[in-house]
C-alpha atoms as a PDB file:
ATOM      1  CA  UNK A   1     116.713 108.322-155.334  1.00  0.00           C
ATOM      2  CA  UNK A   2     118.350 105.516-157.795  1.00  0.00           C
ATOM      3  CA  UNK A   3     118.883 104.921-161.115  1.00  0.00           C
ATOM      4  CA  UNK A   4     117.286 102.508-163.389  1.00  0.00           C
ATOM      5  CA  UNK A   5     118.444 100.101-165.319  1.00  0.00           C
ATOM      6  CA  UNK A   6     117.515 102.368-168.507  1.00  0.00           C
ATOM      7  CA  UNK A   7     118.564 105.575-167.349  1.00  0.00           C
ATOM      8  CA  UNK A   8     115.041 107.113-166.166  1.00  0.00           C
ATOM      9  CA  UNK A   9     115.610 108.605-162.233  1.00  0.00           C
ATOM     10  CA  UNK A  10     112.843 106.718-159.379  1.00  0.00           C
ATOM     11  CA  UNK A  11     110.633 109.518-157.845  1.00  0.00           C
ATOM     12  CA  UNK A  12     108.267 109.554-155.038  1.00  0.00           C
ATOM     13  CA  UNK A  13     108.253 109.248-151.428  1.00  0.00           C
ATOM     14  CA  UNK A  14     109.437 106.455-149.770  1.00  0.00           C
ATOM     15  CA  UNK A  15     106.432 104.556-147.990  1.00  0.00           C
ATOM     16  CA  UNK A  16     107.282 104.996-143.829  1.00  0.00           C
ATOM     17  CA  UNK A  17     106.135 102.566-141.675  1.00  0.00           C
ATOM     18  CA  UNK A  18     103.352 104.421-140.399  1.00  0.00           C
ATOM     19  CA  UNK A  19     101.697 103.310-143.408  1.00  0.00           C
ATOM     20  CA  UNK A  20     101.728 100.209-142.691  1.00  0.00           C
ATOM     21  CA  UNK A  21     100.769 100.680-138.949  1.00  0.00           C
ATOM     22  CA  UNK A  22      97.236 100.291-140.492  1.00  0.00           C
ATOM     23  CA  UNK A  23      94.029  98.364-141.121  1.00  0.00           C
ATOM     24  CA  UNK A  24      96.016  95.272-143.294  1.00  0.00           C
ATOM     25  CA  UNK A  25      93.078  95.695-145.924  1.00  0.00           C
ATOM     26  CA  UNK A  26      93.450  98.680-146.135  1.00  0.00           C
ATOM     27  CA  UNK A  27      97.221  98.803-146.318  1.00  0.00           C
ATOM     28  CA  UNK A  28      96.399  96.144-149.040  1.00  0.00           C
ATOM     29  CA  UNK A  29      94.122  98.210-151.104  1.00  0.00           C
ATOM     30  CA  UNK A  30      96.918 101.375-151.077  1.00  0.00           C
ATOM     31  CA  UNK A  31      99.672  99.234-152.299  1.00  0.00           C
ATOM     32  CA  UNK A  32      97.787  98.514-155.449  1.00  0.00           C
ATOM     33  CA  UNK A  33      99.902 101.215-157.967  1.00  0.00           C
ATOM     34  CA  UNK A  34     102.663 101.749-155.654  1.00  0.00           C
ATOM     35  CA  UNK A  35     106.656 100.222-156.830  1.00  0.00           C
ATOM     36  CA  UNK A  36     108.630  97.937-155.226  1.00  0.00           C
ATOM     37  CA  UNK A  37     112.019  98.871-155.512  1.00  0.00           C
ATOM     38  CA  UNK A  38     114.925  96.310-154.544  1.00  0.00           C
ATOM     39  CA  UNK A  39     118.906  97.440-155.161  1.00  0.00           C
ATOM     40  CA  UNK A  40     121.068  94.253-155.474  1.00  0.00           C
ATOM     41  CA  UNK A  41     124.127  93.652-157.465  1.00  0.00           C
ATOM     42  CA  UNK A  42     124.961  97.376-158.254  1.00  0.00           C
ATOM     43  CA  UNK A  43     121.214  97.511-159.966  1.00  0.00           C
ATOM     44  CA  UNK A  44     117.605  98.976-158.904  1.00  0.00           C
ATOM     45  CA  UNK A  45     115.119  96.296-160.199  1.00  0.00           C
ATOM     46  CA  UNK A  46     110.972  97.316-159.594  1.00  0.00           C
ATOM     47  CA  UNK A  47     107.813  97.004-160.414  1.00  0.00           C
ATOM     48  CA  UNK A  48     104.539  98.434-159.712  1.00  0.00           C
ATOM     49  CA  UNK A  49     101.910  96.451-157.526  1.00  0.00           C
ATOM     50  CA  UNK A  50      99.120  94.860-158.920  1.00  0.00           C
ATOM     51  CA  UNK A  51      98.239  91.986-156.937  1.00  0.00           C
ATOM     52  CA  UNK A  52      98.467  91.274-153.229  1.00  0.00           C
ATOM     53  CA  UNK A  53      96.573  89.251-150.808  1.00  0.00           C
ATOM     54  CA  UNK A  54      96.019  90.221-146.853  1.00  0.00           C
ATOM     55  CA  UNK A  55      96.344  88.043-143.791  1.00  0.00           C
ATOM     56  CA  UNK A  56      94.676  89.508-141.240  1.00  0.00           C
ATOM     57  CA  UNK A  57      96.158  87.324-137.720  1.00  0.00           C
ATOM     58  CA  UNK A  58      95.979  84.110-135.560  1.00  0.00           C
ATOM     59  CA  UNK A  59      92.196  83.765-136.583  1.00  0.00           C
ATOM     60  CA  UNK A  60      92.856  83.796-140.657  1.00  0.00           C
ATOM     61  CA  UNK A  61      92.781  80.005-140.645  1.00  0.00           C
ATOM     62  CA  UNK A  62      94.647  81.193-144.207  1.00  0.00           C
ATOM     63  CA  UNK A  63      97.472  82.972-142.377  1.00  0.00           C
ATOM     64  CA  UNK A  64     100.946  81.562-140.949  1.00  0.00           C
ATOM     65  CA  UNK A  65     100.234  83.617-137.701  1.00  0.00           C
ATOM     66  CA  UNK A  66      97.584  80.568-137.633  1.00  0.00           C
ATOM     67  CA  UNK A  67      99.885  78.737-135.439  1.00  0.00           C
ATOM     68  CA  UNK A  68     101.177  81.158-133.167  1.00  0.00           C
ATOM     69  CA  UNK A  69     104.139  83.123-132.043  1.00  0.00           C
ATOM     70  CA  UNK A  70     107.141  80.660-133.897  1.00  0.00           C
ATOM     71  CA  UNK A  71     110.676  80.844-135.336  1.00  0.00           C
ATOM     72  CA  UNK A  72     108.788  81.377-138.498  1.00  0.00           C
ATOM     73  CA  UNK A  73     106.108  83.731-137.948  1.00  0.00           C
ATOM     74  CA  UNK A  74     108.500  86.127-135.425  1.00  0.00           C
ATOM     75  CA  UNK A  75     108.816  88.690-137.823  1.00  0.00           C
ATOM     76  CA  UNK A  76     105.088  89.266-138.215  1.00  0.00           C
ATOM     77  CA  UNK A  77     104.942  89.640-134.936  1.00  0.00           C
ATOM     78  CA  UNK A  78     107.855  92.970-135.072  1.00  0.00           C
ATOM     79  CA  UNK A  79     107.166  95.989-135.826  1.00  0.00           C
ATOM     80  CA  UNK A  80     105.221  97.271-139.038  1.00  0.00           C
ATOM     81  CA  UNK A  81     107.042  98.215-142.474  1.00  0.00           C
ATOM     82  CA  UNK A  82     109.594  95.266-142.320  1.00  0.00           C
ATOM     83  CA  UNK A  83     110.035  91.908-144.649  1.00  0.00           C
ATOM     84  CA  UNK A  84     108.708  89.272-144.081  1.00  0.00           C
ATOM     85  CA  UNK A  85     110.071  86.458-146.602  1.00  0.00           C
ATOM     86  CA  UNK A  86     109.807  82.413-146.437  1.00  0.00           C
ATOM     87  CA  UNK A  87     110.730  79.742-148.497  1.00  0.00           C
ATOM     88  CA  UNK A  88     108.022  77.286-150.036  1.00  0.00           C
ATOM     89  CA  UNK A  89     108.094  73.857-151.876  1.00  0.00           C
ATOM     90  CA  UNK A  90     111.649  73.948-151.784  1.00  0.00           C
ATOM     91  CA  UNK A  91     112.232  76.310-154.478  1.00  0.00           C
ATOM     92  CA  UNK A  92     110.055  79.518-154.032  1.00  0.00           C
ATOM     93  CA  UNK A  93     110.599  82.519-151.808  1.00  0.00           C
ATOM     94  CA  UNK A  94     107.552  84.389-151.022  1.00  0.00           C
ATOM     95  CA  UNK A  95     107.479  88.425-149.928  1.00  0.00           C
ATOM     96  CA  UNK A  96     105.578  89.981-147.574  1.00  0.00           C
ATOM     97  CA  UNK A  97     104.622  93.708-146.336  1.00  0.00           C
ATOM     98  CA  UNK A  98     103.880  93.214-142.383  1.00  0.00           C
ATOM     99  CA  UNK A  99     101.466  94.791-141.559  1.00  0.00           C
ATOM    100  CA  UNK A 100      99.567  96.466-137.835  1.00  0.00           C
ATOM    101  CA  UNK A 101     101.462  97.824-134.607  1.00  0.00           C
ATOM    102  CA  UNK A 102     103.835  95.158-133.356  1.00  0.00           C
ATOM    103  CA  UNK A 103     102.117  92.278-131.473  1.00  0.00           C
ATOM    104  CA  UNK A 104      99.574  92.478-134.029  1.00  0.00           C
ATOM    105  CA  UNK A 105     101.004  89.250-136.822  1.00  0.00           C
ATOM    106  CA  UNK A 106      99.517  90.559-139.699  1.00  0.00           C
ATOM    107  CA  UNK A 107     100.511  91.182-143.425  1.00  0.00           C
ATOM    108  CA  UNK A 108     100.017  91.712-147.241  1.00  0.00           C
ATOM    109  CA  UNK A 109     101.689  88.786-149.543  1.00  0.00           C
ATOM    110  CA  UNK A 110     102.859  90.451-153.052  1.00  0.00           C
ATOM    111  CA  UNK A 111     102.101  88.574-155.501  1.00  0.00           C
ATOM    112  CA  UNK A 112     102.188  90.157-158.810  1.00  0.00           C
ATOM    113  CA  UNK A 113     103.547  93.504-160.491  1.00  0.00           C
ATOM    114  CA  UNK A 114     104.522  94.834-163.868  1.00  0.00           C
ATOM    115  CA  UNK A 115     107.744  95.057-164.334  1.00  0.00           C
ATOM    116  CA  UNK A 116     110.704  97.800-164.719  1.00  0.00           C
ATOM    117  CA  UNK A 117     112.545  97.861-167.174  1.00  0.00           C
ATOM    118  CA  UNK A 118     115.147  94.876-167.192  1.00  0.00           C
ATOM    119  CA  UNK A 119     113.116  93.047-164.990  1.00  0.00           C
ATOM    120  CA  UNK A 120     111.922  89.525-165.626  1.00  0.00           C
ATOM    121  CA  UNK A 121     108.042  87.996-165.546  1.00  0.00           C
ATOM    122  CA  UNK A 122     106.861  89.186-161.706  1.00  0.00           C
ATOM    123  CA  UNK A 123     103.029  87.136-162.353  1.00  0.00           C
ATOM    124  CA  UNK A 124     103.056  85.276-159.156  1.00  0.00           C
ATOM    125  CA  UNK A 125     104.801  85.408-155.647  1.00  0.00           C
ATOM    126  CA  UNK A 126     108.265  83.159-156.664  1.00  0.00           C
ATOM    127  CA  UNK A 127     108.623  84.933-159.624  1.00  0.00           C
ATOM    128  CA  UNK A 128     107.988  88.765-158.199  1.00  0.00           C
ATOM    129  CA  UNK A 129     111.264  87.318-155.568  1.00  0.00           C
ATOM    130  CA  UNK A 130     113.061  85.341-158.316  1.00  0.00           C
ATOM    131  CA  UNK A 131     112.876  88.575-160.736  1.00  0.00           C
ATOM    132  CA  UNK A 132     113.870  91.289-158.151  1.00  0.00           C
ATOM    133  CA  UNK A 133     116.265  89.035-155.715  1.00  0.00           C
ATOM    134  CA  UNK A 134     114.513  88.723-153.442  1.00  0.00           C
ATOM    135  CA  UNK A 135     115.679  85.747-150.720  1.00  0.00           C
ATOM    136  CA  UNK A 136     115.123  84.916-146.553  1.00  0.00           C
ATOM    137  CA  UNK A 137     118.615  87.436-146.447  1.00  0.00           C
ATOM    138  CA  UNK A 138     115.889  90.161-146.617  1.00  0.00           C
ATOM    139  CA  UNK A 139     113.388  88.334-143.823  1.00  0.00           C
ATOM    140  CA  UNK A 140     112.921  91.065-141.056  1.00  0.00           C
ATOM    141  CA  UNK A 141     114.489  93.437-143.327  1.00  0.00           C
ATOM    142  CA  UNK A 142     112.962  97.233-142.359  1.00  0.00           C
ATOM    143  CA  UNK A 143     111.447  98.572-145.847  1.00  0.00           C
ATOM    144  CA  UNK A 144     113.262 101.747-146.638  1.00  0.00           C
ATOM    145  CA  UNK A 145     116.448 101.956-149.048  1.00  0.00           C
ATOM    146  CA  UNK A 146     118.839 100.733-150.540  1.00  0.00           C
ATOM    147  CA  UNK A 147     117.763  97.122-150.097  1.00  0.00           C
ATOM    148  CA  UNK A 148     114.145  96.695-150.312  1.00  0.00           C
ATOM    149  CA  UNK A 149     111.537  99.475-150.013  1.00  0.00           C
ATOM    150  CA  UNK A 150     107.748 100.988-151.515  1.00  0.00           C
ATOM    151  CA  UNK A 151     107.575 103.834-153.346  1.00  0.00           C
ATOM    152  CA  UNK A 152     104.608 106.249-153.741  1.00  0.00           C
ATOM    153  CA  UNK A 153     105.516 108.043-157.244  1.00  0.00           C
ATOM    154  CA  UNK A 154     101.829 109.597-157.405  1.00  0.00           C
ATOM    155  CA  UNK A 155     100.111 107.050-159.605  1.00  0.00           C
ATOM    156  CA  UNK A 156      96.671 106.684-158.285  1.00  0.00           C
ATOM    157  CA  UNK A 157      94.130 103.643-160.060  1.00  0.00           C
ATOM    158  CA  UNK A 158      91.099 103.971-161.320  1.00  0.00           C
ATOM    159  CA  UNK A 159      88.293 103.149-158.871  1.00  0.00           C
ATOM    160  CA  UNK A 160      87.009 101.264-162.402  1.00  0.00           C
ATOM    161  CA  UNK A 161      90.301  99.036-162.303  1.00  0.00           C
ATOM    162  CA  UNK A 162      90.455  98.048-158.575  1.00  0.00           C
ATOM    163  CA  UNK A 163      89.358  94.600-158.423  1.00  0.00           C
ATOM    164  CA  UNK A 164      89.170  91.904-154.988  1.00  0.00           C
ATOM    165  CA  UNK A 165      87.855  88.315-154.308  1.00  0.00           C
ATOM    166  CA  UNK A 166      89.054  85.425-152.516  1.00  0.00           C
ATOM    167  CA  UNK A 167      92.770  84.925-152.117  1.00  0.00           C
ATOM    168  CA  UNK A 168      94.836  81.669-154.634  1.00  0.00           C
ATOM    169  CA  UNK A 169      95.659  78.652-153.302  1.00  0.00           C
ATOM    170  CA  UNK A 170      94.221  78.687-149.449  1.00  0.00           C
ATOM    171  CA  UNK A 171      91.253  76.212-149.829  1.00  0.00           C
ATOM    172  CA  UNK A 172      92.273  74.332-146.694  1.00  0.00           C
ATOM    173  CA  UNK A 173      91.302  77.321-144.830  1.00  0.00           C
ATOM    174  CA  UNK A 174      87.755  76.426-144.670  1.00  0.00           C
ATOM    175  CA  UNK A 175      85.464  79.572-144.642  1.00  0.00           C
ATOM    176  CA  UNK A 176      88.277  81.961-144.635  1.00  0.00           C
ATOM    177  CA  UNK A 177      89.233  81.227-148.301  1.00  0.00           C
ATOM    178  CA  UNK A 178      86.219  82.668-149.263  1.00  0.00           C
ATOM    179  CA  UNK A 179      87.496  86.191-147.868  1.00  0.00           C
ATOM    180  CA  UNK A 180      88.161  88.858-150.286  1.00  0.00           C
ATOM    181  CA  UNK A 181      90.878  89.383-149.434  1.00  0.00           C
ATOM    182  CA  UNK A 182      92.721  88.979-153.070  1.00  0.00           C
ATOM    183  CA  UNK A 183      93.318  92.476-154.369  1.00  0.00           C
ATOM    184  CA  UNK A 184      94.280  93.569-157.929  1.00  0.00           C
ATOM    185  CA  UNK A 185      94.695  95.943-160.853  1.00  0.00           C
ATOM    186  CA  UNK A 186      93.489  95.324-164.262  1.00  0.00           C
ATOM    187  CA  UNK A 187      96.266  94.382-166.017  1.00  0.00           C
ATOM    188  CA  UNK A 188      97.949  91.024-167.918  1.00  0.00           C
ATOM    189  CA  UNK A 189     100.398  90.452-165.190  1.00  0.00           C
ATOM    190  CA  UNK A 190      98.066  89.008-162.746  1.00  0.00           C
ATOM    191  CA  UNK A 191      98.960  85.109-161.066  1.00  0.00           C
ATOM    192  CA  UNK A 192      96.000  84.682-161.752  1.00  0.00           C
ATOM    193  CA  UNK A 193      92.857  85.271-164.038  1.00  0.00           C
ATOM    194  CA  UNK A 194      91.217  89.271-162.350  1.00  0.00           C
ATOM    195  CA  UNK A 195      88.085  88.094-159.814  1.00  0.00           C
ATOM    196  CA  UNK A 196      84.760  89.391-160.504  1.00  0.00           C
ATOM    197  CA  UNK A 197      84.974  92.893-159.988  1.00  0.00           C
ATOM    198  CA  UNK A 198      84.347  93.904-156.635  1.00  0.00           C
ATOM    199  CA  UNK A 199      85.645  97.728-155.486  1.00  0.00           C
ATOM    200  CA  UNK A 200      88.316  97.264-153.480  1.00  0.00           C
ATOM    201  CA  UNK A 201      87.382 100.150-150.854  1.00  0.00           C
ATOM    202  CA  UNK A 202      83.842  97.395-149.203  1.00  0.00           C
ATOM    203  CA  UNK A 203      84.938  96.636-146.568  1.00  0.00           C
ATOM    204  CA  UNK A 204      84.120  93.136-146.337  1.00  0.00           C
ATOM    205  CA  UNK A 205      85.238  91.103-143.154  1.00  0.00           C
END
């Protein structure tokens, strides 16, 4: 495994993409405590997950895969355990975790962690890309090392700390922005104020 930036070795087992050939809210729920580890520059930047939304497919009015097979949305369409990154109001690159058995365009945006050491603020999706550099080089990127990849290193939550609601920022989705589909960890690096507690493991459709 690499080396941090201050010396202290990554362990744990990379995340294969069987895990993500999954249920995406469940996939979701696991991430939560799990690092993302990116190598660029001759450095290993992470952080550990605490806040990730799911997009569940063509009929999440929330979801990109809204509109279809497209240039765009192509990757979500691939194969499980790959990047899927785009480029927002001309100055933000957003990552996500796809997600199902390929056909299947689902996927879990990342949108906070707590940083590594060395690493910049990572409370909200631009800044979790801008910190770790992250950019649309990585978009259908397969998650396993060097460049971009999950790591299990055994930390499990607290049931007591798992929190979901509805996901930031999707009101023109109608009735699906009430989904809660937002899922999070206690903890100050959040994009957003923690929802009403709600265990993560409901499953709520």
């Amino acid at each position: 495994m690499p080396w941090v930036p201050d010396g202290q070795r990554l362990q744990g087992r990379v995340l294969e993409p069987d895990f993500f050939a999954r249920d995406t809210l469940e996939v979701a729920a696991d991430l939560l405590g799990k690092l993302l580890v990116r190598a660029v520059g001759g450095q290993v930047r992470w952080g550990r997950l605490v806040e990730v939304e799911a997009y569940c497919g063509p009929e999440d009015q929330a979801a990109h895969s809204r509109f279809g097979l497209t240039p765009r949305t192509r990757v979500m369409y691939g194969p499980p355990g790959h990047a899927y990154v785009y480029f927002i109001y001309g100055m933000h690159h957003c990552l996500n975790l796809v997600t199902r058995p390929e056909g299947i365009p689902q996927a879990v945006l990342v949108r906070a962690l707590e940083p590594g050491p060395g690493v910049g603020r990572c409370s909200g999706p631009g800044l979790v890309c801008r910190s770790l550099g992250i950019d649309r080089t990585l978009n259908g990127a397969p998650l396993r090392p060097p460049d971009l990849y999950v790591l299990d290193d055994g930390f499990r939550p607290v049931p007591e700390s798992v929190l979901r609601g509805p996901r930031v920022g999707v009101a023109y989705a109608g009735e699906w922005a009430e989904r809660p589909w937002r899922f999070c960890l206690r903890s100050r690096h959040l994009s957003r104020p923690a929802p009403i507690p709600r265990r993560a493991i409901e499953r709520v459709r």
